[in-house]
C-alpha atoms as a PDB file:
ATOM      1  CA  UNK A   1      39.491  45.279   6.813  1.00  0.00           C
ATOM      2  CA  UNK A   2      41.434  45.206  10.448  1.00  0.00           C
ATOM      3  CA  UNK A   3      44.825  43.943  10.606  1.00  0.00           C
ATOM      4  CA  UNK A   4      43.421  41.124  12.592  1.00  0.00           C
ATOM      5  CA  UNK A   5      40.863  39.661  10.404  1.00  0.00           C
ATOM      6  CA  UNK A   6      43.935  39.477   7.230  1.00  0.00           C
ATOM      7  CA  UNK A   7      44.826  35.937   6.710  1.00  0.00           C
ATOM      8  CA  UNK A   8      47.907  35.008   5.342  1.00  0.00           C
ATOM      9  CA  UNK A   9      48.464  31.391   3.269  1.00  0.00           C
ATOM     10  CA  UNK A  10      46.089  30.429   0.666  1.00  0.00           C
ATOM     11  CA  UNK A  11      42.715  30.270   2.975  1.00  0.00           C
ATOM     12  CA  UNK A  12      40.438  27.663   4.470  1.00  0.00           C
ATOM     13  CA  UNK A  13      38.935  27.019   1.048  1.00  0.00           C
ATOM     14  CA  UNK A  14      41.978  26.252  -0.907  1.00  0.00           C
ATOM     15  CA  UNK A  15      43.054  24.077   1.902  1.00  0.00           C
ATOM     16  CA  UNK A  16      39.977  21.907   1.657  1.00  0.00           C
ATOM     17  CA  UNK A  17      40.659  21.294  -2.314  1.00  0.00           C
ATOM     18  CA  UNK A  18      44.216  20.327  -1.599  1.00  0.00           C
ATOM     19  CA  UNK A  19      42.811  17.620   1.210  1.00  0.00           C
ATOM     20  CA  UNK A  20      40.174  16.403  -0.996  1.00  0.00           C
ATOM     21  CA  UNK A  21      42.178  16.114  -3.885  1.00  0.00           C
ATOM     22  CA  UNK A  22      44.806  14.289  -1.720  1.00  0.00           C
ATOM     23  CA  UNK A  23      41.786  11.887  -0.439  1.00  0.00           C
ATOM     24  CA  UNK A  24      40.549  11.459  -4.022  1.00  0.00           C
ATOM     25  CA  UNK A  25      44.415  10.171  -5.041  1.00  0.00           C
ATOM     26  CA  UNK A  26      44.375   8.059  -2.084  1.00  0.00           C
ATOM     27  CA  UNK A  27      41.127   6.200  -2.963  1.00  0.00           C
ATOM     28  CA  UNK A  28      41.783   6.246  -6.333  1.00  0.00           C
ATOM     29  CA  UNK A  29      44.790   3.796  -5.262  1.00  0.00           C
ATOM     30  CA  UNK A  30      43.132   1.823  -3.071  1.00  0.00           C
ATOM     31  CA  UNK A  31      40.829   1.074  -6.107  1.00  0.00           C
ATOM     32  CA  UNK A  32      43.341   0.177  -8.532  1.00  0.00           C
ATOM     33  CA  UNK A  33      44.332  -1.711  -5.568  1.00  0.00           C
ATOM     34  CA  UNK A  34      41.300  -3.464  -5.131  1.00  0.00           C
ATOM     35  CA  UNK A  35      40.621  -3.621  -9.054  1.00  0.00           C
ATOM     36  CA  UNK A  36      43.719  -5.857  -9.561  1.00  0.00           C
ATOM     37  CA  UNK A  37      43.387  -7.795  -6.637  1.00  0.00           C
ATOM     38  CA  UNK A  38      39.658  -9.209  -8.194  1.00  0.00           C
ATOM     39  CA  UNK A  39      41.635  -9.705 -11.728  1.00  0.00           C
ATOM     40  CA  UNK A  40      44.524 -11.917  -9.639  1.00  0.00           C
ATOM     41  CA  UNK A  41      41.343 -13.890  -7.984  1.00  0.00           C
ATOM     42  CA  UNK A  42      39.501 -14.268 -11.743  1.00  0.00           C
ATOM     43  CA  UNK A  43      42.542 -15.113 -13.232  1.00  0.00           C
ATOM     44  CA  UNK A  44      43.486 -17.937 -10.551  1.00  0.00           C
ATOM     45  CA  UNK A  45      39.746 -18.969 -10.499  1.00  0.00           C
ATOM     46  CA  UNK A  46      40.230 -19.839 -14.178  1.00  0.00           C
ATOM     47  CA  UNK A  47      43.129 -21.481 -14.085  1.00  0.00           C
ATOM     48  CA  UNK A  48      41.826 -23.599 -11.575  1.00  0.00           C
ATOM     49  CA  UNK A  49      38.561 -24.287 -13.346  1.00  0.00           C
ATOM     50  CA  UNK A  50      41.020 -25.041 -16.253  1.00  0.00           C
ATOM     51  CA  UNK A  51      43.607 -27.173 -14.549  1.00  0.00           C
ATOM     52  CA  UNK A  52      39.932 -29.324 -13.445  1.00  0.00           C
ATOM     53  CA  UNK A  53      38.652 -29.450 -16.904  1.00  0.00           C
ATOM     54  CA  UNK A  54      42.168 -30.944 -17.942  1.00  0.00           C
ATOM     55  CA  UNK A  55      42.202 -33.585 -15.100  1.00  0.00           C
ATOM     56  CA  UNK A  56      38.353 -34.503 -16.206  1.00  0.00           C
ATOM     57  CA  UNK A  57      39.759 -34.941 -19.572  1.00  0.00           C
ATOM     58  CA  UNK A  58      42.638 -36.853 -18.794  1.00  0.00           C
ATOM     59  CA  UNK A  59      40.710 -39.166 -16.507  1.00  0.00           C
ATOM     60  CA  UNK A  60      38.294 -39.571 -19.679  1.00  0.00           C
ATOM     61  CA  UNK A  61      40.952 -39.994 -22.195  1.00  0.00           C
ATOM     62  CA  UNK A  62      42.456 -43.035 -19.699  1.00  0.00           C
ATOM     63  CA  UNK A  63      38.911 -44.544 -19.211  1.00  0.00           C
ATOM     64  CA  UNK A  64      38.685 -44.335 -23.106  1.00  0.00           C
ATOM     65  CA  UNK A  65      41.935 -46.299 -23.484  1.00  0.00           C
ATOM     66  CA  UNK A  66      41.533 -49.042 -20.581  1.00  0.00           C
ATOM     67  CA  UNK A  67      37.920 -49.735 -22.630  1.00  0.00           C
ATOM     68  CA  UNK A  68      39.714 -49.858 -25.973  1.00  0.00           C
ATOM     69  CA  UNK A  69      42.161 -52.002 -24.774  1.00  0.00           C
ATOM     70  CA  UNK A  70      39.534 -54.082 -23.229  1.00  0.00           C
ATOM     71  CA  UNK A  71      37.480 -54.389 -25.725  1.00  0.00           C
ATOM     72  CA  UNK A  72      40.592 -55.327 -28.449  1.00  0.00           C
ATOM     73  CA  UNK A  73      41.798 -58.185 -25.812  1.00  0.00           C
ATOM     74  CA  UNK A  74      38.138 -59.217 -26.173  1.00  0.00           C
ATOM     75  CA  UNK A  75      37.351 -59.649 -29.379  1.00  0.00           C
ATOM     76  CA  UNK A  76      33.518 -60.257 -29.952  1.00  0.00           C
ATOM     77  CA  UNK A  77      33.363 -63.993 -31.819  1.00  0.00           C
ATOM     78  CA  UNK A  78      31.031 -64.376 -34.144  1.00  0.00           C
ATOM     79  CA  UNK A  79      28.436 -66.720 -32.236  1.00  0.00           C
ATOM     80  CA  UNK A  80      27.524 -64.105 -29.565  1.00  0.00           C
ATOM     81  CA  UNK A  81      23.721 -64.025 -29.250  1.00  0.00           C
ATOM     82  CA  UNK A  82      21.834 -60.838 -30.750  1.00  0.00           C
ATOM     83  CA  UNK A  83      21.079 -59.709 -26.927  1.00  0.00           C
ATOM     84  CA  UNK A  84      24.808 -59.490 -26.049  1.00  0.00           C
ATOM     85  CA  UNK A  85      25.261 -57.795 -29.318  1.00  0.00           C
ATOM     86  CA  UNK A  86      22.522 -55.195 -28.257  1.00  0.00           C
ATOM     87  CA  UNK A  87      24.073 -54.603 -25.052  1.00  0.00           C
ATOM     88  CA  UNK A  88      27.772 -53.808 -25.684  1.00  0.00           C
ATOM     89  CA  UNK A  89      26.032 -51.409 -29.000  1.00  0.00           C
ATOM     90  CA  UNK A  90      23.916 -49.448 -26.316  1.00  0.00           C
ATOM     91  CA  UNK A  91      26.581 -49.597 -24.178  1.00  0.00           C
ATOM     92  CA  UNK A  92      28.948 -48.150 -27.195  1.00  0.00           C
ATOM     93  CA  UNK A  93      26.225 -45.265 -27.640  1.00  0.00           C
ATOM     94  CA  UNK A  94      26.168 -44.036 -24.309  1.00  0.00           C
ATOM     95  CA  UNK A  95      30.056 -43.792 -24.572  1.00  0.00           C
ATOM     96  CA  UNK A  96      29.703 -41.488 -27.258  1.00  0.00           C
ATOM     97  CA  UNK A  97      26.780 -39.096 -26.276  1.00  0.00           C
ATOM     98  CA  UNK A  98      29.093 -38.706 -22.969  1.00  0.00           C
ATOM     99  CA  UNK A  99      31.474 -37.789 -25.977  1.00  0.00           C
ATOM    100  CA  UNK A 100      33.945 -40.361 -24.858  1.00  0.00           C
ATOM    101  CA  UNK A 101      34.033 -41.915 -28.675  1.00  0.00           C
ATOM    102  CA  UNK A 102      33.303 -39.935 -31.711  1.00  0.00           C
ATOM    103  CA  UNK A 103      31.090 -41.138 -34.196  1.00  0.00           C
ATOM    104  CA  UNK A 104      33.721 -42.882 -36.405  1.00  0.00           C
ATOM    105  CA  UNK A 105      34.874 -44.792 -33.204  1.00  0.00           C
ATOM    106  CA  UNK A 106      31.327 -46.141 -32.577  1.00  0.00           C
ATOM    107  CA  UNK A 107      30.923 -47.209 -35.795  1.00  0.00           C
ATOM    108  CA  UNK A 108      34.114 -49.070 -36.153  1.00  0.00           C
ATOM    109  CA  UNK A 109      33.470 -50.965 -32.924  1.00  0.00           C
ATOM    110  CA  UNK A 110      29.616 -51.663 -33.810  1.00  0.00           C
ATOM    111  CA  UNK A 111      30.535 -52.885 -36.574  1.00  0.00           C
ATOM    112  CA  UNK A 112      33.728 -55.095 -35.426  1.00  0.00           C
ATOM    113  CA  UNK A 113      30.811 -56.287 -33.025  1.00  0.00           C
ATOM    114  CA  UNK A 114      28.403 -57.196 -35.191  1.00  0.00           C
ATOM    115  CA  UNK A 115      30.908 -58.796 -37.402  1.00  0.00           C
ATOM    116  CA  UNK A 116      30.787 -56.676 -40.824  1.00  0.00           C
END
């Protein structure tokens, strides 16, 4: 080998595996970058979707209490016709299949209402 053609310093090919493996840190941290940037948004997106679904419940739970209220201020007398008595029950069922009243709610009221 000439005296010219003798390189000195590790070479073009160990030069290219240091830069790569320098590029390959470098993305690596720009994934665990991006990575925990979509876990912040997921995490806030549920949070959100659970501050909602505690809002919707808290509207329900008031709605639940104003028609309790009502319906205690308004006792049902005893000489209501069968029709009226059929509407407020159907209208005490669809309370509780929006699962506003459980089961032993809508009993006690159907039966306050039909007097038993």
């Amino acid at each position: 080998m000439s005296p010219m053609r003798r390189r000195r310093g590790p070479g073009l090919l160990m030069t290219a595996v240091v830069v790569g493996g320098t590029t390959s840190m470098v993305m690596s941290s720009q994934q665990k970058k991006a990575a925990q940037q979509q876990q912040q948004a997921a995490t806030q997106q549920q949070m959100a979707e659970m501050q909602a679904n505690q809002e919707a419940l808290a509207q329900q739970q008031a709605m639940l209490a104003q028609q309790q209220a009502a319906g205690q201020q308004a006792a049902v007398p005893a000489g209501n016709s069968l029709d009226d008595q059929l509407i407020q029950i159907q209208k005490l069922s669809a309370m509780k299949d929006q699962g506003l009243l459980t089961e032993a709610e809508f009993n006690a009221k159907k039966a306050q209402i039909l007097g038993i």
